[in-house]
Protein backbone atom coordinates (compact mmCIF):
# COMPACT_ATOMS: atom_id res chain seq x y z
CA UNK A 1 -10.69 -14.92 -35.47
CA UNK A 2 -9.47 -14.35 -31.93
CA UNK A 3 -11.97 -14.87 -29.04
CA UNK A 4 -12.93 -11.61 -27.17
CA UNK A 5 -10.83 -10.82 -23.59
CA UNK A 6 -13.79 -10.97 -21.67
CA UNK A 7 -12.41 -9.07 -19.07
CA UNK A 8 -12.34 -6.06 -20.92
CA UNK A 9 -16.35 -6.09 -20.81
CA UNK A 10 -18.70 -3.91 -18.52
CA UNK A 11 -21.71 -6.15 -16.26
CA UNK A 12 -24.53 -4.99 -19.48
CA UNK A 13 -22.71 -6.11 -21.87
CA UNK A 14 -21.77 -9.58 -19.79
CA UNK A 15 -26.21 -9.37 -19.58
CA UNK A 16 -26.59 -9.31 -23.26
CA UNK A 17 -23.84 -12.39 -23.56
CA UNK A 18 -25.96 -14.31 -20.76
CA UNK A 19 -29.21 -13.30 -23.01
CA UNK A 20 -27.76 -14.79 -26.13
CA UNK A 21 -26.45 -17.91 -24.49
CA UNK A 22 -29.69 -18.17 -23.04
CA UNK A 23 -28.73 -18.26 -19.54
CA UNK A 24 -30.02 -15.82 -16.59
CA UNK A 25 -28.95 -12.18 -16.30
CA UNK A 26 -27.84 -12.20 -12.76
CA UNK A 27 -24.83 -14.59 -13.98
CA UNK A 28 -23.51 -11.33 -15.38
CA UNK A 29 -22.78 -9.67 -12.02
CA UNK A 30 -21.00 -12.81 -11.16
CA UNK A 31 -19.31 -13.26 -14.00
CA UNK A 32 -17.90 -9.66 -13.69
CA UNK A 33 -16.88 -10.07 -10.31
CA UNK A 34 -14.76 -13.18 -11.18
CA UNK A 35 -12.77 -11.41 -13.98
CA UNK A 36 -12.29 -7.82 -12.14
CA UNK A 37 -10.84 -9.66 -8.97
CA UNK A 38 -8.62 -11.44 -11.12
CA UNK A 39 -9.29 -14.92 -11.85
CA UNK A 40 -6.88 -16.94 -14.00
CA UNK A 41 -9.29 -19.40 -15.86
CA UNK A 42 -13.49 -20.03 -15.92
CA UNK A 43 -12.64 -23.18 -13.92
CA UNK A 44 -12.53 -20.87 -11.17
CA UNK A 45 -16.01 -19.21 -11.16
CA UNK A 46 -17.57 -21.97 -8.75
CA UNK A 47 -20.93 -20.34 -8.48
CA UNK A 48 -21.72 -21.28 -12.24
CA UNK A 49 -22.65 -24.25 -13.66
CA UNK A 50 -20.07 -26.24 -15.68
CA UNK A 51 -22.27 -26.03 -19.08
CA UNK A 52 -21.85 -22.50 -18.55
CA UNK A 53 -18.02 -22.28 -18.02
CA UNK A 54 -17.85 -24.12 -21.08
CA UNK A 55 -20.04 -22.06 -23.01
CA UNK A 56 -17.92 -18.57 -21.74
CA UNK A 57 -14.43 -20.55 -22.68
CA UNK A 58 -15.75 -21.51 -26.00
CA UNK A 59 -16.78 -17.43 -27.22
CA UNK A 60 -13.90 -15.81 -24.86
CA UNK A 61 -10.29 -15.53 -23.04
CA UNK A 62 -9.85 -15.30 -19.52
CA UNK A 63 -5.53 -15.21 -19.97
CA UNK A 64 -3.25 -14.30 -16.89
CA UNK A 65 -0.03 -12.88 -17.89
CA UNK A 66 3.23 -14.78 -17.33
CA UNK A 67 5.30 -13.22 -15.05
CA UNK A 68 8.66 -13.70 -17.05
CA UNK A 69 10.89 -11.16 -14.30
CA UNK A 70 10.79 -9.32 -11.45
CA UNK A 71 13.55 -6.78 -9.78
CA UNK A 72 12.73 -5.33 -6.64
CA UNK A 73 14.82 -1.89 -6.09
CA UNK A 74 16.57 -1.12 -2.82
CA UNK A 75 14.05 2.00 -2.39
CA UNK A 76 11.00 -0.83 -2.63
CA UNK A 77 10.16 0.13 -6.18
CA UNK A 78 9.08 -3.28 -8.00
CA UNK A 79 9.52 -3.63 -11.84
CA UNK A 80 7.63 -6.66 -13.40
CA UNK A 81 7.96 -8.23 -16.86
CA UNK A 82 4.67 -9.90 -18.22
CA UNK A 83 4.98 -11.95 -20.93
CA UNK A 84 1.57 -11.63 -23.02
CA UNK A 85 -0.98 -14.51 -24.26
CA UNK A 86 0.79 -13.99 -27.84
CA UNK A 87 4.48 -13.82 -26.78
CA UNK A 88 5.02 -10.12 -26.45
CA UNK A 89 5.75 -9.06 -23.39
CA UNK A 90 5.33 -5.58 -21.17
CA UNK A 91 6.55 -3.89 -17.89
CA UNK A 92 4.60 -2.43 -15.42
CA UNK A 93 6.14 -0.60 -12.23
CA UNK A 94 5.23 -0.45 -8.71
CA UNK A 95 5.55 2.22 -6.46
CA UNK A 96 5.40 2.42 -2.71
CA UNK A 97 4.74 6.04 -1.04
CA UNK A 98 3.30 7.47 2.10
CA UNK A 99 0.29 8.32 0.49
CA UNK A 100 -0.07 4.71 -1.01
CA UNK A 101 0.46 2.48 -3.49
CA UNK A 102 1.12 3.51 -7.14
CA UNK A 103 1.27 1.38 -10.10
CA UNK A 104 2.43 2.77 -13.74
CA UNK A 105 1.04 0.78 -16.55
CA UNK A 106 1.78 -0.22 -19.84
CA UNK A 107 -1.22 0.62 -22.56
CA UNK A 108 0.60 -0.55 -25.80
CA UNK A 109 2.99 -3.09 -26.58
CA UNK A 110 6.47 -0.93 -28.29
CA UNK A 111 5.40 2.87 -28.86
CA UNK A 112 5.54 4.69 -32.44
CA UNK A 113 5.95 8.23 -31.25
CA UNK A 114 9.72 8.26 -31.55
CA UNK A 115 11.21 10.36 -28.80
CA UNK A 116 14.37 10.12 -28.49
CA UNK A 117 15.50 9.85 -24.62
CA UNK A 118 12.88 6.89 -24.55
CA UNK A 119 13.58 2.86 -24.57
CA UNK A 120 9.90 1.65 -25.43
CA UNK A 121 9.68 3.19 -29.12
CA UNK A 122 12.93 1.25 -29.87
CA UNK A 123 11.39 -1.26 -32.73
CA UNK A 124 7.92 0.76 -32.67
CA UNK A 125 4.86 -0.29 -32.23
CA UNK A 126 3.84 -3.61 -32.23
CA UNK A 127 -0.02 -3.54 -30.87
CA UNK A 128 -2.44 -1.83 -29.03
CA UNK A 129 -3.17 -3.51 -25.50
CA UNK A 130 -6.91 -4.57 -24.97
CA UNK A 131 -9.06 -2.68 -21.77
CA UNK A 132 -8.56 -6.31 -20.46
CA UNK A 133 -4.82 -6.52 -20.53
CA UNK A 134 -3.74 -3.00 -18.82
CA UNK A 135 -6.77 -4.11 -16.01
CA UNK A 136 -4.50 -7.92 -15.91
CA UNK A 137 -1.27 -5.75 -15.22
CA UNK A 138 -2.92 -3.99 -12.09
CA UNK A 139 -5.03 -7.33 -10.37
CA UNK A 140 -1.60 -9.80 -11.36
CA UNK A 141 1.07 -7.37 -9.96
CA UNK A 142 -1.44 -7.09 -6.34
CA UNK A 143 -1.59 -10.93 -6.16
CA UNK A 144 2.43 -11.24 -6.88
CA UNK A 145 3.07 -8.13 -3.97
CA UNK A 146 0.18 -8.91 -2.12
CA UNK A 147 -1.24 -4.77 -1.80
CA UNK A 148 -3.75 -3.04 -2.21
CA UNK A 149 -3.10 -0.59 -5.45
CA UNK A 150 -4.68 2.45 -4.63
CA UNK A 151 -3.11 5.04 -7.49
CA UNK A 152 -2.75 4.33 -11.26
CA UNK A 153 -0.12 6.31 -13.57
CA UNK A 154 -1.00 5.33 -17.56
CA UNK A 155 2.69 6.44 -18.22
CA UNK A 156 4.50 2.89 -18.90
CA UNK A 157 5.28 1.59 -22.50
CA UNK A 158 2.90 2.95 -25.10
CA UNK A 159 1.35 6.38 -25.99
CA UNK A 160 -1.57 6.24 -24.36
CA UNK A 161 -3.84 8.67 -26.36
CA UNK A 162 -2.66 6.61 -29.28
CA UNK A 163 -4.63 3.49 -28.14
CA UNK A 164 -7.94 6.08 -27.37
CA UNK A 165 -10.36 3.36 -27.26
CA UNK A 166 -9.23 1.06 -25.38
CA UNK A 167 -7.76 3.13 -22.89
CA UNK A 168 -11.24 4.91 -22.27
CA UNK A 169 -12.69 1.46 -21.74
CA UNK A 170 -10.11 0.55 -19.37
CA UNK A 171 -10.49 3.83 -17.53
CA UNK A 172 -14.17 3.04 -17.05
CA UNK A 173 -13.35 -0.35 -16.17
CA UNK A 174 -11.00 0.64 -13.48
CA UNK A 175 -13.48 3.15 -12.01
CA UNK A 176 -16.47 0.80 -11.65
CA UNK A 177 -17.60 0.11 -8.47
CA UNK A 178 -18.43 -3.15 -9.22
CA UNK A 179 -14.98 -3.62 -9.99
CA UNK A 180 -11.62 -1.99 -8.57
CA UNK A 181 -13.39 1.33 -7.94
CA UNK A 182 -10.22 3.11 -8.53
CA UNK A 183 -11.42 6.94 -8.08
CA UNK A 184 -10.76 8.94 -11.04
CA UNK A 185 -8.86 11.18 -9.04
CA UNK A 186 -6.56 8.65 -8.33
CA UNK A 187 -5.44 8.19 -12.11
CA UNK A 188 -3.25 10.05 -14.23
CA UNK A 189 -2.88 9.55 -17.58
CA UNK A 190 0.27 10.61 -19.58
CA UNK A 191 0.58 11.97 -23.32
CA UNK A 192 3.84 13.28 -25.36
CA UNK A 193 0.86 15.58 -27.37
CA UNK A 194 -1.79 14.16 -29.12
CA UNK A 195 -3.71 17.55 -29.53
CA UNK A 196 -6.80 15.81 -31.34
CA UNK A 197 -6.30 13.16 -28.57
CA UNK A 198 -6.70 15.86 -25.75
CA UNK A 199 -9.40 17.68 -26.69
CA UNK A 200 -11.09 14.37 -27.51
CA UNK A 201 -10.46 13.12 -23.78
CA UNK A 202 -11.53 16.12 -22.14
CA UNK A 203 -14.90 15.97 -24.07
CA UNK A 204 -15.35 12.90 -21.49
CA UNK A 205 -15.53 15.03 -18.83
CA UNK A 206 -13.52 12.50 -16.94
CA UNK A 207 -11.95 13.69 -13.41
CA UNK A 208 -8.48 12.24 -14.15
CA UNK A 209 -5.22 14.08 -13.90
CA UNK A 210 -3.40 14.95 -18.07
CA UNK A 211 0.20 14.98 -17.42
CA UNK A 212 1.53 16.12 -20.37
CA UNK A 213 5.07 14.96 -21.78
CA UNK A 214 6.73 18.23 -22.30
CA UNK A 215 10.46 18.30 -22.37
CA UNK A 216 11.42 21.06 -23.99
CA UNK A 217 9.65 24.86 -23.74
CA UNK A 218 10.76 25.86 -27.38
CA UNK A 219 10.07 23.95 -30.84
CA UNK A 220 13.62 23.72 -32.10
CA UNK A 221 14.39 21.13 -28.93
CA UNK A 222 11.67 19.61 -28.65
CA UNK A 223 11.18 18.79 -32.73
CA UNK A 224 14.79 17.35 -31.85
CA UNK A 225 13.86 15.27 -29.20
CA UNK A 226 10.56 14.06 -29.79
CA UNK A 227 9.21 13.80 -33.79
CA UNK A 228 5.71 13.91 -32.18
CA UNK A 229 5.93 17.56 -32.09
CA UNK A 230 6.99 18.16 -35.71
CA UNK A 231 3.16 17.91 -36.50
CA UNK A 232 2.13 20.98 -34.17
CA UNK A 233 4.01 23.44 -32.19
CA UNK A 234 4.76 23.67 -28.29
CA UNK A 235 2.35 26.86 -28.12
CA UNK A 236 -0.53 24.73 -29.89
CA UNK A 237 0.37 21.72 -27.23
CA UNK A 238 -0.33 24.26 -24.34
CA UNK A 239 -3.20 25.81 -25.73
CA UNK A 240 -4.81 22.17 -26.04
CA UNK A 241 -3.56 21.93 -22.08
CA UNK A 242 -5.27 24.68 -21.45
CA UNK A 243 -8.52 23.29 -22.93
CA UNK A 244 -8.46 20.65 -21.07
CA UNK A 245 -8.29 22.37 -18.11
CA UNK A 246 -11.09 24.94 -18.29
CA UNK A 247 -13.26 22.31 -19.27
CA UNK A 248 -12.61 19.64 -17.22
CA UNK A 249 -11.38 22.01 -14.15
CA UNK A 250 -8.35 19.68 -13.21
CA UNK A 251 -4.70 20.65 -13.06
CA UNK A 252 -2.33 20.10 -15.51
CA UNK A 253 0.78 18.20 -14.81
CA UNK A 254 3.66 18.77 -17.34
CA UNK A 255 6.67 16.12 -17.42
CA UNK A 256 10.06 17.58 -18.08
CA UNK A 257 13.00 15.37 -18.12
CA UNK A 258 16.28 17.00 -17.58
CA UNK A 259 18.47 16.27 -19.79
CA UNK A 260 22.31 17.35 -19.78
CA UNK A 261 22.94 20.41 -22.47
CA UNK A 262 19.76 19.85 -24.21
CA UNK A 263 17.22 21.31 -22.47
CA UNK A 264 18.57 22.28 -18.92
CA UNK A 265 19.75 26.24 -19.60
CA UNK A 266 18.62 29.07 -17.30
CA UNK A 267 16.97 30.64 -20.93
CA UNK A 268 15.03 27.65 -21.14
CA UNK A 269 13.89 27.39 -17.92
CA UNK A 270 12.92 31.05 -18.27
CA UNK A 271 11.24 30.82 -21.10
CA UNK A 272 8.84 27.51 -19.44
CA UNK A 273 8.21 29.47 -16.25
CA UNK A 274 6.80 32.06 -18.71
CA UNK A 275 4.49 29.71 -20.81
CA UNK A 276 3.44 27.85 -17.40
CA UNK A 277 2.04 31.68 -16.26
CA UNK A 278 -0.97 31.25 -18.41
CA UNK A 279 -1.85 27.63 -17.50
CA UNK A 280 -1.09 27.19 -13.94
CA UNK A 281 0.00 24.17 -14.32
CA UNK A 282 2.38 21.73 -12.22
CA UNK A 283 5.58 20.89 -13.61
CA UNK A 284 7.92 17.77 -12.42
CA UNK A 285 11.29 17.73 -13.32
CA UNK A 286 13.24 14.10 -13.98
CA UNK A 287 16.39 13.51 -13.89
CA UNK A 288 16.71 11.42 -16.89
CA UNK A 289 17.25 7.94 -16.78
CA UNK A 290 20.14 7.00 -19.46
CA UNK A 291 19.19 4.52 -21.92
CA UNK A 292 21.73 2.33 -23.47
CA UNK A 293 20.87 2.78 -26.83
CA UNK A 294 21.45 6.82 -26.21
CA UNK A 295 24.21 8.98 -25.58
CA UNK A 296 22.10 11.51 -23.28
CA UNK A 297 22.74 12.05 -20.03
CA UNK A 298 21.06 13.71 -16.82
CA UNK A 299 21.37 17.08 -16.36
CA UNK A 300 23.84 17.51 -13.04
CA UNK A 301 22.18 18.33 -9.97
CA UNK A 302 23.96 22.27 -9.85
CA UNK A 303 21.85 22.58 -13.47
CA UNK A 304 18.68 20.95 -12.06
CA UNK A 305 18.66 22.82 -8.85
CA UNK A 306 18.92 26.11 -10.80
CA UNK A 307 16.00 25.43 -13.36
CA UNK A 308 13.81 24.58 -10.39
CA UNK A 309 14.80 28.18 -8.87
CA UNK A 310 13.95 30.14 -12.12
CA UNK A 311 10.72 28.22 -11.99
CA UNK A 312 9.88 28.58 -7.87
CA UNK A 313 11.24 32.96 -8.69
CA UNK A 314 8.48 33.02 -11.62
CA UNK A 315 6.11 31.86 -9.25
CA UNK A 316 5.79 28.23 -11.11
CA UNK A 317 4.71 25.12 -9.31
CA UNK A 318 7.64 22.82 -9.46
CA UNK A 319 8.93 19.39 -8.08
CA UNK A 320 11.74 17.49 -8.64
CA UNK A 321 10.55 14.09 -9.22
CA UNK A 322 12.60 11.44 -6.73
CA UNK A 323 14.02 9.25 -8.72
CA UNK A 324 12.84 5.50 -7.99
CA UNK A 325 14.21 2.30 -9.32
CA UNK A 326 17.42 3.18 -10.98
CA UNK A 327 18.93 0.45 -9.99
CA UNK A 328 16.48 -1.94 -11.82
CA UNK A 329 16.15 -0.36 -15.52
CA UNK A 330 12.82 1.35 -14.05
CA UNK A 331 12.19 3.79 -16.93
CA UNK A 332 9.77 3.09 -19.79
CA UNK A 333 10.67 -0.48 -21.94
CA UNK A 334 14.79 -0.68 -20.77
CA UNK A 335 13.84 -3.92 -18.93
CA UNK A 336 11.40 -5.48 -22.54
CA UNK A 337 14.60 -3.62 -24.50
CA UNK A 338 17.38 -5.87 -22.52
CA UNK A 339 15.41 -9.30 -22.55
CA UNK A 340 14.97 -8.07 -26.81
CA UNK A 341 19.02 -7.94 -26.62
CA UNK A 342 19.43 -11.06 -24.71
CA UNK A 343 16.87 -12.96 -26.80
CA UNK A 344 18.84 -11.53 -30.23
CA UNK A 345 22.14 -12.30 -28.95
């Protein structure tokens, strides 16, 4: 059986460890504080005993991903490839903005929800990532760019309602102030419409930002483009939006990537600015980012411009997302999808 990531564990649960291997409870605090600022083996935790590093090496992992590539954009944006303790590998993405630093994680290793405009569910999914191993891709990709990270986007390869558990503990994780003490404010957390998913996050109560992966205002397109959908309608998706955001009082962000004859018409962007009337939420449009496994293509800017008016006229809250990184495969899993090619070929 595969030894525990003891990173992914919180300072009481590191005091009943201590308890069992008979050792004192304040080693816990330590202990935590070596794995959240990112240390690579036990041999680095000084401040305990040797009989106790080899005690915590024998019933855990401390692993540091393998940084396998890194492209740096021309707009600053950095794109890393980490090569996993079992071979897999994932991407995460930095970000550099006025307001700070933002890094957009990877929470599952492939994807399984299909959509079609997307290079991570290419091959499906292969595994879920471990609390542990999203936490690695934040304190790794600080050491390598030597920054502080100060805003965290759960929108990188992976559904991340689809790995619920884990993602919760890495939420907590990220938020503790014994740790990162990321605020929750600070995080966003993306789904393409996991309605059980939703209503089971906002039952957290956590004060995180829901972007929700939208794409398409009307079922015909969006069953089209993303299978996820087949199993409830867009009106169902909103109303679980909508959930979320009475009870949790946060705004909902919805993701709409623009994609050329598919989903770009002024009867489209009509019909959103209606369904957005009820929610008050923000929506972000994205030029999509061509995939080379697809044929679709961004919608041209004269198209984009003019669904962003029908959406400022209706009194929507719109932005057109700046596209960062296009120059280094920056979208979800092209980078993993090319080194896959390579590798086959």
């Amino acid at each position: 059986m595969q030894k525990p990531n003891i990173r992914s564990l919180f300072p009481e649960e590191l005091e009943a460890v201590m308890k069992d291997l008979g050792e004192q409870k304040f080693r816990a605090k330590q202990i935590f504080q070596w794995t959240q600022r990112g240390a690579k083996s036990f041999d680095e935790m000084t401040n305990l005993s040797g009989a106790l590093r080899k005690k915590l090496e024998d019933h855990f992992t401390l692993d540091a991903p393998e940084l396998l590539e890194k492209l740096e954009s021309t707009d600053g944006t950095i794109k890393y490839l980490w090569k996993l303790s079992d071979g897999n590998t994932v991407e995460t993405v930095l970000m550099r903005y006025k307001h700070g630093n933002t890094i957009c994680i990877s929470t599952q290793v492939g994807c399984r929800m299909g959509c079609t405009f997307c290079a991570s569910t290419i091959g499906g999914l292969v595994r879920n990532l471990e609390a542990g191993e999203m936490l690695e891709e934040i304190l790794f990709t600080e050491q390598d760019a030597e920054i502080k990270i100060s805003n965290v986007v759960l929108m990188g390869i992976g559904e991340p309602l689809d790995n619920f558990d884990n993602v919760i503990r890495f939420l907590k994780l990220v938020n503790h102030p014994g740790g990162l003490n990321i605020g929750m404010r600070h995080i966003t957390v993306s789904t393409c419409g996991l309605i059980e998913e939703i209503d089971k996050l906002a039952s957290n109560s956590l004060q995180l930002t829901l972007s929700v992966s939208l794409h398409a205002p009307d079922d015909e397109t969006r069953n089209r483009l993303m299978p996820i959908s087949r199993k409830s309608s867009v009106r169902e998706l909103l109303e679980a939006a909508e959930r979320y955001g009475k009870q949790t009082g946060r705004r909902i962000s919805f993701e709409y990537a623009m994609i050329d004859g598919v989903n770009d018409t002024p009867e489209q962007a009509k019909l959103l600015a209606k369904q957005m009337k009820s929610i008050g939420g923000h929506v972000n449009l994205i030029p999509l980012n061509p995939i080379a496994e697809r044929s679709l293509g961004s919608s041209v800017k004269e198209k984009l411009d003019t669904f962003a008016y029908i959406l400022e006229r209706e009194g929507v809250n719109v932005t057109i997302r700046r596209s960062l990184g296009g120059d280094i495969d920056a979208s979800c899993g092209q980078l993993r999808r090319r080194k896959e090619r390579e590798g086959n070929a």
